[in-house]
C-alpha atoms as a PDB file:
ATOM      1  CA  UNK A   1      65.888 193.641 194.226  1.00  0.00           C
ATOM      2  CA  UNK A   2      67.568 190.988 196.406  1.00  0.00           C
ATOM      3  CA  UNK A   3      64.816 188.551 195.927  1.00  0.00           C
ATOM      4  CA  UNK A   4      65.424 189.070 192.027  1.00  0.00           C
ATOM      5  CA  UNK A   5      67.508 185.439 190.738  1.00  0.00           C
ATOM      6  CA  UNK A   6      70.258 187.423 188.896  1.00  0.00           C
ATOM      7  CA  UNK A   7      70.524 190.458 191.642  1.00  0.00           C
ATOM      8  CA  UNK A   8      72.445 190.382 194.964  1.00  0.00           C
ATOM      9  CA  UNK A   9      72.442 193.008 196.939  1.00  0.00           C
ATOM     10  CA  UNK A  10      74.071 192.943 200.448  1.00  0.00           C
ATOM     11  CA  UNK A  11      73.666 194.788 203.968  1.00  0.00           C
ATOM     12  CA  UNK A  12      74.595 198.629 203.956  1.00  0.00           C
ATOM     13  CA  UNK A  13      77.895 198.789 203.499  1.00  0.00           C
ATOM     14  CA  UNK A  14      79.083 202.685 203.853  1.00  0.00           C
ATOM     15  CA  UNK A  15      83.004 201.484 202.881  1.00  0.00           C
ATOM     16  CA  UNK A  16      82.560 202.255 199.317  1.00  0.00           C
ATOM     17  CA  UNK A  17      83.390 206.239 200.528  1.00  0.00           C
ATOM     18  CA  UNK A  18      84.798 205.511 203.772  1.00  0.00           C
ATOM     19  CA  UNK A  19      87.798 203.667 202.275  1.00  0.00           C
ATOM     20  CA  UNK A  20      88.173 205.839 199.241  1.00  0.00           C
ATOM     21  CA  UNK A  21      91.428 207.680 199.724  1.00  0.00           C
ATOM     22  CA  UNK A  22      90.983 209.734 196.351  1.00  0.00           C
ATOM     23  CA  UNK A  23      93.712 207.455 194.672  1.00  0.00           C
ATOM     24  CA  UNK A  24      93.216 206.746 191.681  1.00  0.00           C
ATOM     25  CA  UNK A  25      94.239 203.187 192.291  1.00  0.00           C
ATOM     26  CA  UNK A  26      95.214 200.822 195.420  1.00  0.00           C
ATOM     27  CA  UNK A  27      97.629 198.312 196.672  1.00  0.00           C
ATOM     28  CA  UNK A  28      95.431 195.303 196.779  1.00  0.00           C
ATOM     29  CA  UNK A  29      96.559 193.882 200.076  1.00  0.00           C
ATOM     30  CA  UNK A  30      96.501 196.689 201.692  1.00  0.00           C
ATOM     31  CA  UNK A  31      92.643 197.309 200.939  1.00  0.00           C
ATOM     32  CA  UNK A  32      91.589 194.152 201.523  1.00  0.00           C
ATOM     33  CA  UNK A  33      92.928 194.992 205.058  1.00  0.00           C
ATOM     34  CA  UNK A  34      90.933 197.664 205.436  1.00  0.00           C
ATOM     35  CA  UNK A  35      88.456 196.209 203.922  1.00  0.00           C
ATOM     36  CA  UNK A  36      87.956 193.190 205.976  1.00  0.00           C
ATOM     37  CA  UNK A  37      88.354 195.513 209.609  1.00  0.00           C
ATOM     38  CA  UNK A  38      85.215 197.398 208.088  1.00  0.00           C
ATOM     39  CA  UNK A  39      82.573 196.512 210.353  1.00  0.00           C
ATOM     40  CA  UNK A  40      79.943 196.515 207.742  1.00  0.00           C
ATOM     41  CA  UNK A  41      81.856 194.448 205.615  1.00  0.00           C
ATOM     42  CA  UNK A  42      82.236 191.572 208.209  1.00  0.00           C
ATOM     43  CA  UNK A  43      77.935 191.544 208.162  1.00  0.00           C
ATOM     44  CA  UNK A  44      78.265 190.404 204.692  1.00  0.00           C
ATOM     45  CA  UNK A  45      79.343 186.741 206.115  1.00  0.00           C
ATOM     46  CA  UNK A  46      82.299 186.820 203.092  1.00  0.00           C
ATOM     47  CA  UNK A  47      85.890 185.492 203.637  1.00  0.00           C
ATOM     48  CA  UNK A  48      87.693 188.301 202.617  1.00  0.00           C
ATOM     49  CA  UNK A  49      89.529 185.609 200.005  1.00  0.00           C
ATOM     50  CA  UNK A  50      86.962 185.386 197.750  1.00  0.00           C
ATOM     51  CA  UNK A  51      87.587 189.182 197.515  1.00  0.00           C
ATOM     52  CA  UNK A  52      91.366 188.569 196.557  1.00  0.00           C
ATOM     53  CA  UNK A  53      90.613 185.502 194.060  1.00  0.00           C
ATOM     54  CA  UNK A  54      88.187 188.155 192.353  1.00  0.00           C
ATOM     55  CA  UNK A  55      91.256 190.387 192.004  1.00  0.00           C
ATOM     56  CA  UNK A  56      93.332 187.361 190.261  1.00  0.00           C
ATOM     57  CA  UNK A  57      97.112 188.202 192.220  1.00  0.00           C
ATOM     58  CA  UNK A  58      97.060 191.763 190.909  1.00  0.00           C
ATOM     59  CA  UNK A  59      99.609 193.792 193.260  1.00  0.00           C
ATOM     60  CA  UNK A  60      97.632 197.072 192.659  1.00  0.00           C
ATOM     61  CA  UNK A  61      94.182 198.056 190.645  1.00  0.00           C
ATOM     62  CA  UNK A  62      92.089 201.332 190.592  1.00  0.00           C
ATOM     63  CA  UNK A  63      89.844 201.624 193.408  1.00  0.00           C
ATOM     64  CA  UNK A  64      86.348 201.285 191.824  1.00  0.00           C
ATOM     65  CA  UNK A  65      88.216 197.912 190.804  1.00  0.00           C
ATOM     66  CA  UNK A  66      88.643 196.626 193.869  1.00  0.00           C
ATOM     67  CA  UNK A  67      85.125 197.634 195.351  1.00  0.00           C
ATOM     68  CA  UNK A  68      83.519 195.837 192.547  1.00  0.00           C
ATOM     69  CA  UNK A  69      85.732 192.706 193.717  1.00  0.00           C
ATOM     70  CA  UNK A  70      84.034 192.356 197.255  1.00  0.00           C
ATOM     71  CA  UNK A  71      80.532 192.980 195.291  1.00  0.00           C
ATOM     72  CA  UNK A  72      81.275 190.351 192.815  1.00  0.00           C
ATOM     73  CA  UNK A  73      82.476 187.650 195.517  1.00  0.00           C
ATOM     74  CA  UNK A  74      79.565 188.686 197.101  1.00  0.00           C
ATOM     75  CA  UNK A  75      77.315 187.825 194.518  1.00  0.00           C
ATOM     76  CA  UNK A  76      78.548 185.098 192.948  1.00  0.00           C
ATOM     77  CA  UNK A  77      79.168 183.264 196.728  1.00  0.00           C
ATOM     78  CA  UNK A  78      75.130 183.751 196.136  1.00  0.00           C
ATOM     79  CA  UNK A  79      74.407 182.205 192.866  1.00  0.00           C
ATOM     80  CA  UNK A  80      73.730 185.555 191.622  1.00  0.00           C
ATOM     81  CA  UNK A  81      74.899 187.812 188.091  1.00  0.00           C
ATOM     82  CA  UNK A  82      74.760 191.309 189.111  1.00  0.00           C
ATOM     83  CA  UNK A  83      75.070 193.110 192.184  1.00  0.00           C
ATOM     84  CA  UNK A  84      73.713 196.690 193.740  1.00  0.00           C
ATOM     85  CA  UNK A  85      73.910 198.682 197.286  1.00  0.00           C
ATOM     86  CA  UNK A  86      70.986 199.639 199.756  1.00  0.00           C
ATOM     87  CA  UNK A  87      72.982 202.285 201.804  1.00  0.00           C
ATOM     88  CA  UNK A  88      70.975 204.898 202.663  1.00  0.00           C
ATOM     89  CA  UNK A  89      73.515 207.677 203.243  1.00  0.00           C
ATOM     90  CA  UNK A  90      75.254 207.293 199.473  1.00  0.00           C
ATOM     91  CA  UNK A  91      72.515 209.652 198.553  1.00  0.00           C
ATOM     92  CA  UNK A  92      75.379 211.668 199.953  1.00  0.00           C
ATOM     93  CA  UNK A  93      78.059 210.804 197.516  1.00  0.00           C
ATOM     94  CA  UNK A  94      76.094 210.222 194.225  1.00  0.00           C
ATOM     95  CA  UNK A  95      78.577 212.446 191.914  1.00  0.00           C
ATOM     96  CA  UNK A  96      81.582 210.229 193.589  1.00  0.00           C
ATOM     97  CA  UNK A  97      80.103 207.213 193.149  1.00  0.00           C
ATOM     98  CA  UNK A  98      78.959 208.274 189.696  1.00  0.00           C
ATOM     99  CA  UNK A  99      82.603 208.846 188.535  1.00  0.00           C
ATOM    100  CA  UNK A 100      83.763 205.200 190.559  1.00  0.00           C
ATOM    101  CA  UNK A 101      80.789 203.403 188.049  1.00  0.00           C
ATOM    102  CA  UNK A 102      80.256 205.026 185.039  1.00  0.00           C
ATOM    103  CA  UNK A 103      78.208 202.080 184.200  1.00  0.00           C
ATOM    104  CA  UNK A 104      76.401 203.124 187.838  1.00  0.00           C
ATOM    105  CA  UNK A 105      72.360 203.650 188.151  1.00  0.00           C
ATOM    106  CA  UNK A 106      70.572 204.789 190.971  1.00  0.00           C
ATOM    107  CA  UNK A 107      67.154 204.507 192.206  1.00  0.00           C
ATOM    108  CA  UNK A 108      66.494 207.556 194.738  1.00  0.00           C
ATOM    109  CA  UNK A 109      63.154 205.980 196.609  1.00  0.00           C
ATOM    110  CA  UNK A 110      61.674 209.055 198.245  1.00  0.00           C
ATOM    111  CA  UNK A 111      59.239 208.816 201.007  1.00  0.00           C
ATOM    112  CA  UNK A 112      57.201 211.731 203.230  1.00  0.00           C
ATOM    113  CA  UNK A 113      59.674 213.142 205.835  1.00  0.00           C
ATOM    114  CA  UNK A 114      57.156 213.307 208.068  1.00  0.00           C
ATOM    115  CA  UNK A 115      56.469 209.398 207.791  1.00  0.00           C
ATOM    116  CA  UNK A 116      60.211 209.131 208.226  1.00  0.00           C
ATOM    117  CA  UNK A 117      60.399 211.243 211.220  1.00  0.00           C
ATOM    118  CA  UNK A 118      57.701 208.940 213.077  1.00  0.00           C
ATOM    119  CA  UNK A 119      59.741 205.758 211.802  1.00  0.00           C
ATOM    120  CA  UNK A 120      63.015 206.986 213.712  1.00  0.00           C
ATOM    121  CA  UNK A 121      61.093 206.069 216.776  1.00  0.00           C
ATOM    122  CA  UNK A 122      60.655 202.227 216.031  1.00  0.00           C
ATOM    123  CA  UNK A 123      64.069 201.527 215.454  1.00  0.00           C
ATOM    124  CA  UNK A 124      67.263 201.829 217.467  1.00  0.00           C
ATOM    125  CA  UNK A 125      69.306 204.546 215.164  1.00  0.00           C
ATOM    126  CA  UNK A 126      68.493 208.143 214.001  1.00  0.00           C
ATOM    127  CA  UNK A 127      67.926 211.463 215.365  1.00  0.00           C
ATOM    128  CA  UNK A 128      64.751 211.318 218.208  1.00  0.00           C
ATOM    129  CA  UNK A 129      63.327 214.930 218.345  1.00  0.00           C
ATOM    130  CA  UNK A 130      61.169 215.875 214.663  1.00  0.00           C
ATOM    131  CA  UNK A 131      63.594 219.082 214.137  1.00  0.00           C
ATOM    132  CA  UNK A 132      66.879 216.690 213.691  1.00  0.00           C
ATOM    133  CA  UNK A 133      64.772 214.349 211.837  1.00  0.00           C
ATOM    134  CA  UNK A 134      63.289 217.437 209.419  1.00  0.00           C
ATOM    135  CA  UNK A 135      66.864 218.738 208.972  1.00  0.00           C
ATOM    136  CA  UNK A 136      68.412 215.398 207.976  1.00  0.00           C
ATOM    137  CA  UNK A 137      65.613 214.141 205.489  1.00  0.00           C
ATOM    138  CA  UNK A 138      65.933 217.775 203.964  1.00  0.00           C
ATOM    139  CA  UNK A 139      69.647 218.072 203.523  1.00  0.00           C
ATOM    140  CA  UNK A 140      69.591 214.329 202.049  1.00  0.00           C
ATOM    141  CA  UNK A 141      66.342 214.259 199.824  1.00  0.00           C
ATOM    142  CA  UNK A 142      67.784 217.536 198.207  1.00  0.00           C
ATOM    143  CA  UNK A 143      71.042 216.632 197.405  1.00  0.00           C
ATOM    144  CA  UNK A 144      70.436 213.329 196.258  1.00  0.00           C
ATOM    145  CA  UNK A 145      67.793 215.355 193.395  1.00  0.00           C
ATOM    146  CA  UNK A 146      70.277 217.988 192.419  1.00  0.00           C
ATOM    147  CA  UNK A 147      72.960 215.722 192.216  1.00  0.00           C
ATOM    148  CA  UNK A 148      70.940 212.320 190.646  1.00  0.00           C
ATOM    149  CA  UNK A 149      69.198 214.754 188.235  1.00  0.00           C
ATOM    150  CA  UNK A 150      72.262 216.554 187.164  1.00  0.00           C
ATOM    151  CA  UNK A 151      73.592 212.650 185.769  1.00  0.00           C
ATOM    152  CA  UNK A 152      73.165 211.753 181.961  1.00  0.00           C
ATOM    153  CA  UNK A 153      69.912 210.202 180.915  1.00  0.00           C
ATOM    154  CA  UNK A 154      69.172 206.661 181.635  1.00  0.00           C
ATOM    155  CA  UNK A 155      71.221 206.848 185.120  1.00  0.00           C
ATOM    156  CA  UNK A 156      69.000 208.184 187.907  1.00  0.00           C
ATOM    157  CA  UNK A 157      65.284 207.688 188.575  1.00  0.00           C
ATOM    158  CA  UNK A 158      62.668 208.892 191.623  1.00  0.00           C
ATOM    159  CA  UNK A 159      60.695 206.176 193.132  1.00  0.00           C
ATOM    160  CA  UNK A 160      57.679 207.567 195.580  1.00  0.00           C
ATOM    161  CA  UNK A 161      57.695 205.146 198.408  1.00  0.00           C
ATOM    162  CA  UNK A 162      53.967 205.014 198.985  1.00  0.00           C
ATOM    163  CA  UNK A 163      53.505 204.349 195.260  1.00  0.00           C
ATOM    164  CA  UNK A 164      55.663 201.558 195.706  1.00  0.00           C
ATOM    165  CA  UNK A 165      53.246 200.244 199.078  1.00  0.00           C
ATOM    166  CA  UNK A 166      50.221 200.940 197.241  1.00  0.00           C
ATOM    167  CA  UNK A 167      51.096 199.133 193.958  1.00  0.00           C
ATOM    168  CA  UNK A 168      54.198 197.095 194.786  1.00  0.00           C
ATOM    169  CA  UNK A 169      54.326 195.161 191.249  1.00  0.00           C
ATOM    170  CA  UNK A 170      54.022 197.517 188.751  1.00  0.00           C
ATOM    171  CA  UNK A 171      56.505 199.900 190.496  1.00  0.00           C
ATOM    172  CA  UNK A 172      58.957 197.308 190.748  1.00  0.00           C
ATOM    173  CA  UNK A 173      58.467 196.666 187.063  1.00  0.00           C
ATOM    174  CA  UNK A 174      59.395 199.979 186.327  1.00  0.00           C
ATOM    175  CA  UNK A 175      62.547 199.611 188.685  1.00  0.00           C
ATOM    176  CA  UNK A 176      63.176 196.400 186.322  1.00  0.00           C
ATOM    177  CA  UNK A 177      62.737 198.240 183.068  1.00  0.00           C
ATOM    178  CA  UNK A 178      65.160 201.037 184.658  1.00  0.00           C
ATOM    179  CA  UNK A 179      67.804 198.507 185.096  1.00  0.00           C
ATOM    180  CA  UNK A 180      67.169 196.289 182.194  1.00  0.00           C
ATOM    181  CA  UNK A 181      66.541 193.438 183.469  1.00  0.00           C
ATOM    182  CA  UNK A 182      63.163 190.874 183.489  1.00  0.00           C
ATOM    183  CA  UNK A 183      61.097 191.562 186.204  1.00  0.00           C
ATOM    184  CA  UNK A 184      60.228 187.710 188.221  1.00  0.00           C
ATOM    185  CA  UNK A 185      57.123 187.942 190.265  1.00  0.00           C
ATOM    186  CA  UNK A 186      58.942 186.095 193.115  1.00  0.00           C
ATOM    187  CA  UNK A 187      60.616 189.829 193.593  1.00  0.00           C
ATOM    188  CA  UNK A 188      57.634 190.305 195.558  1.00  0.00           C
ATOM    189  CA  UNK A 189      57.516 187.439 197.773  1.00  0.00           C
ATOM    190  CA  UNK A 190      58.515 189.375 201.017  1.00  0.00           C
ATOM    191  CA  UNK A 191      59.899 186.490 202.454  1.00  0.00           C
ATOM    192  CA  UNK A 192      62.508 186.069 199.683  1.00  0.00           C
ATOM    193  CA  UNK A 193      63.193 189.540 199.545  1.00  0.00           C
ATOM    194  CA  UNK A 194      63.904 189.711 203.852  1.00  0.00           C
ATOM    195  CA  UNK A 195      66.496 186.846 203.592  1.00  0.00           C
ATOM    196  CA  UNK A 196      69.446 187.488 204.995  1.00  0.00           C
ATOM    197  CA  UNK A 197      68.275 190.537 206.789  1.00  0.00           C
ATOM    198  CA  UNK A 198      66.222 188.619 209.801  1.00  0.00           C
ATOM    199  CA  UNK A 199      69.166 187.371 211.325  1.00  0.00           C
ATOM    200  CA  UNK A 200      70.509 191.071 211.898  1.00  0.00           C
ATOM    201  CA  UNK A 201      66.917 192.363 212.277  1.00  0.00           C
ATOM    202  CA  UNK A 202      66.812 192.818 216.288  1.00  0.00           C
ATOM    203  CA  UNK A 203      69.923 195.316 216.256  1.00  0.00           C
ATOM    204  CA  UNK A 204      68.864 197.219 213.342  1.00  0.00           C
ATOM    205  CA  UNK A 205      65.541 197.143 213.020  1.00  0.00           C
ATOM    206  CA  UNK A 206      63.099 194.756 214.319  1.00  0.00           C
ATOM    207  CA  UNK A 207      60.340 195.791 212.301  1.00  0.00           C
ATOM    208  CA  UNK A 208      61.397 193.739 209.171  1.00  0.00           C
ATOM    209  CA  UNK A 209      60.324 190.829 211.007  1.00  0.00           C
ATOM    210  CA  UNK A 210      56.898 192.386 210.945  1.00  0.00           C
ATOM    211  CA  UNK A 211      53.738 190.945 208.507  1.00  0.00           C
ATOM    212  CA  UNK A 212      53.966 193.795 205.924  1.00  0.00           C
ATOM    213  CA  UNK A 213      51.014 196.030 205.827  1.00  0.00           C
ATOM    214  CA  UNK A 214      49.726 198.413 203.324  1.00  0.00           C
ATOM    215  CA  UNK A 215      49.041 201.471 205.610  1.00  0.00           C
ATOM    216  CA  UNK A 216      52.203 202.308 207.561  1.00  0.00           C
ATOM    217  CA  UNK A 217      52.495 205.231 210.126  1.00  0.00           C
ATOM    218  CA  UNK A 218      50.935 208.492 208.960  1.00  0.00           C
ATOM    219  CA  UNK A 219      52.143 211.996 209.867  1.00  0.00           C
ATOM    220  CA  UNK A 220      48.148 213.085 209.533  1.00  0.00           C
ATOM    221  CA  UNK A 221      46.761 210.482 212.277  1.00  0.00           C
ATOM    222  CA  UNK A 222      50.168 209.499 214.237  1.00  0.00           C
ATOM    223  CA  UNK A 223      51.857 213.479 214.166  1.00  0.00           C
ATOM    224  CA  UNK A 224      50.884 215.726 217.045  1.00  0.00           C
ATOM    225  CA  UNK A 225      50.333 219.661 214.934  1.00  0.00           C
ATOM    226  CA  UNK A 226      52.759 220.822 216.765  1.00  0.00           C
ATOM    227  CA  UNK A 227      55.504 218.509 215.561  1.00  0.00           C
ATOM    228  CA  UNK A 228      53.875 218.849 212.029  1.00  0.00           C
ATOM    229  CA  UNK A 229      54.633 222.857 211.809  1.00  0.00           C
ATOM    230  CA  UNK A 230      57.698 222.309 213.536  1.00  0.00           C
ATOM    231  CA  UNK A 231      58.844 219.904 210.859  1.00  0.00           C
ATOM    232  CA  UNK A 232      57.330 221.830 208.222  1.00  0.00           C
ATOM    233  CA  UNK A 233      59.456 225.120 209.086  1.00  0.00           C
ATOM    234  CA  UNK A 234      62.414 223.666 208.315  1.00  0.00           C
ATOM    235  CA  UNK A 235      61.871 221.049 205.439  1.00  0.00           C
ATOM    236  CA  UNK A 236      58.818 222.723 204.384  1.00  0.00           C
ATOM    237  CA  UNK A 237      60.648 223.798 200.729  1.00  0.00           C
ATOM    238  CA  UNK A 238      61.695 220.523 199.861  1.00  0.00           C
ATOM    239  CA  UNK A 239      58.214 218.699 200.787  1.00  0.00           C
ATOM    240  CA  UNK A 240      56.589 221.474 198.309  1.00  0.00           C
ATOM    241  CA  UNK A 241      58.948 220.623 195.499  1.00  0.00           C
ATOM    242  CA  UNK A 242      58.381 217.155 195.945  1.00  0.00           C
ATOM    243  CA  UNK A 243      54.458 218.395 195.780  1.00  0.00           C
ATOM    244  CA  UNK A 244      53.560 216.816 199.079  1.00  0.00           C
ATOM    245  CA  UNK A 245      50.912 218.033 200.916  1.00  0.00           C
ATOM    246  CA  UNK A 246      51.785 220.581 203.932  1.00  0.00           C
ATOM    247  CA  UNK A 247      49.346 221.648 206.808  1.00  0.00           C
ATOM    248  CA  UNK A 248      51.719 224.667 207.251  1.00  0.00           C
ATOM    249  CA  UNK A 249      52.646 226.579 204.374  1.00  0.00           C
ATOM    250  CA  UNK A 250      54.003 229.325 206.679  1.00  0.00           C
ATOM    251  CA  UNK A 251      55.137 228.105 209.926  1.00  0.00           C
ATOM    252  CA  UNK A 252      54.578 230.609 213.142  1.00  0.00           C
ATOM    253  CA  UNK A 253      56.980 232.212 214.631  1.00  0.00           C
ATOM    254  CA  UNK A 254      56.645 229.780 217.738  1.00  0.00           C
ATOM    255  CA  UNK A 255      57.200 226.889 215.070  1.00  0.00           C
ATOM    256  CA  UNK A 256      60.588 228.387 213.487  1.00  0.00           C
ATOM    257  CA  UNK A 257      62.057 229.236 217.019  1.00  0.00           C
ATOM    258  CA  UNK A 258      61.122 225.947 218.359  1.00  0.00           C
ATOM    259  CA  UNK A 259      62.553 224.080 215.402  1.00  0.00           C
ATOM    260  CA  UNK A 260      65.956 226.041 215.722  1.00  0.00           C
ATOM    261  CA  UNK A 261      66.352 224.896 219.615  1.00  0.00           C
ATOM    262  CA  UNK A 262      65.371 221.034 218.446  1.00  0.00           C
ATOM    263  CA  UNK A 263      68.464 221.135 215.660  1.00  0.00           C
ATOM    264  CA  UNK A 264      70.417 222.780 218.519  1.00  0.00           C
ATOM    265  CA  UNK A 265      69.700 219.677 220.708  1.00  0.00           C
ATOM    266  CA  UNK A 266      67.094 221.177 222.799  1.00  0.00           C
ATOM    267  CA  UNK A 267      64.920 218.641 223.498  1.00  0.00           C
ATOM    268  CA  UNK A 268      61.983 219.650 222.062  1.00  0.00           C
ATOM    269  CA  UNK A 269      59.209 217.870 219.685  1.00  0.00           C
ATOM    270  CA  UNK A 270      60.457 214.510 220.676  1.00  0.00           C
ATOM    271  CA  UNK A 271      59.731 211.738 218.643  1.00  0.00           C
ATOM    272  CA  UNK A 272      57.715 209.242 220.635  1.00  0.00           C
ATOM    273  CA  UNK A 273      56.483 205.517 219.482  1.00  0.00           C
ATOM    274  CA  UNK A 274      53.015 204.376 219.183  1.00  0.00           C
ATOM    275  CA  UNK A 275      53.727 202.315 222.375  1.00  0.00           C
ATOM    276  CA  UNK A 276      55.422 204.622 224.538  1.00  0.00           C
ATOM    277  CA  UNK A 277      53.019 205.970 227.200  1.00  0.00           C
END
């Protein structure tokens, strides 16, 4: 969406709850204090004055008001129209940020938790053993359906990531047609869409500076059984109601016990990378 010539969208940014007070409106300078001692506002790159010229000497404004201010400065200080958010963990806060936007959509893009529990161990964040990993995919994937489906018509959509690796363009069309806007092949010209994350990629995650491939880890070659049941036992519910495919429909007692000591911190089933001996 980045890559798309009317359509900025800038690193995670996680302020949009973590400032919001429940106030119904704000004292201008005072956010834009807060807002510019945000860490992941100061990885945007933007003086926090093109934030206050978007808010035109206004004393005080409602909240989603001054949000959309740093988005807009954001956007426009890249040539761009319209703006969106990447942050993984809003699929947290979708009613809140629902009511902020009522002009809001969201695009929930839903991939195996299994796949996701192998990723955690390629990058330098996230939970390390496959029960943490299981309970944190669960508790997010199923909120973020019962609270995106529960929104009006038009608002919320479910994007399957490996549809979106195995047929990249017309999946992104449909993203387009969501949003209303003209899909532009150069959307899928990786290295336009990566710009502006390489220079943060080696703290975050290095594998964006990676050739992109079409087959990516797989729980069913790179997941030891063990770690599959173990996962299964505990975000085996959701995985079925997404229909995903589960070598475990009912999980051994060994499996359940074993999955309750990893989300108690035992360190059990730990997630290991490819390269790790």
């Amino acid at each position: 969406m980045n890559a798309h010539p009317l359509v900025a969208v800038p690193p995670e940014s996680r302020f949009i709850t973590e400032l919001h007070e429940d106030a119904d409106d704000v004292q201008v300078e005072d956010f834009l204090q807060r807002l510019s001692a945000h860490k992941r506002f100061a990885a945007w790159e933007l003086p926090i004055d093109a934030v206050r010229d978007q808010l035109a000497g206004r004393a005080r404004v409602p909240y989603a008001d001054a949000i959309s201010a740093a988005y807009r400065a954001y956007a426009e200080a890249h040539g761009k129209k319209h703006w969106g958010d990447k942050t993984p963990r809003y699929v947290e806060n979708i009613p809140e940020i629902a009511r902020l936007f009522s002009d809001s959509r969201f695009i929930h893009l839903i991939r195996d938790g299994r796949d996701v529990a192998l990723s955690y161990a390629e990058v330098p964040f996230g939970p390390k053993n496959v029960a943490k990993a299981a309970e944190l995919w669960a508790n997010r994937v199923a909120r973020g359906i019962r609270d995106g489906r529960e929104l009006e018509r038009g608002r919320y959509i479910e994007i399957m990531y490996t549809d979106l690796v195995e047929d990249d363009e017309g999946e992104t069309k449909d993203i387009c047609a969501f949003l209303g806007l003209e899909f532009d092949p150069v959307m899928l010209d990786r290295e336009q869409a990566t710009k502006g994350a390489l220079a943060r990629a080696d703290k975050y995650n290095p594998n964006i500076k990676k050739q992109a491939i079409k087959r990516v880890r797989s729980w069913k070659t790179d997941m030891p059984p063990e770690h599959v049941e173990i996962f299964e036992a505990i975000a085996g519910d959701v995985l079925s109601e997404l229909g995903f495919e589960r070598s475990f429909p009912k999980p051994g007692i060994s499996a359940r016990l074993k999955a309750r000591a990893g989300i108690a911190g035992a360190p059990v089933a730990k997630i290991r990378s490819l390269t790790s001996s």
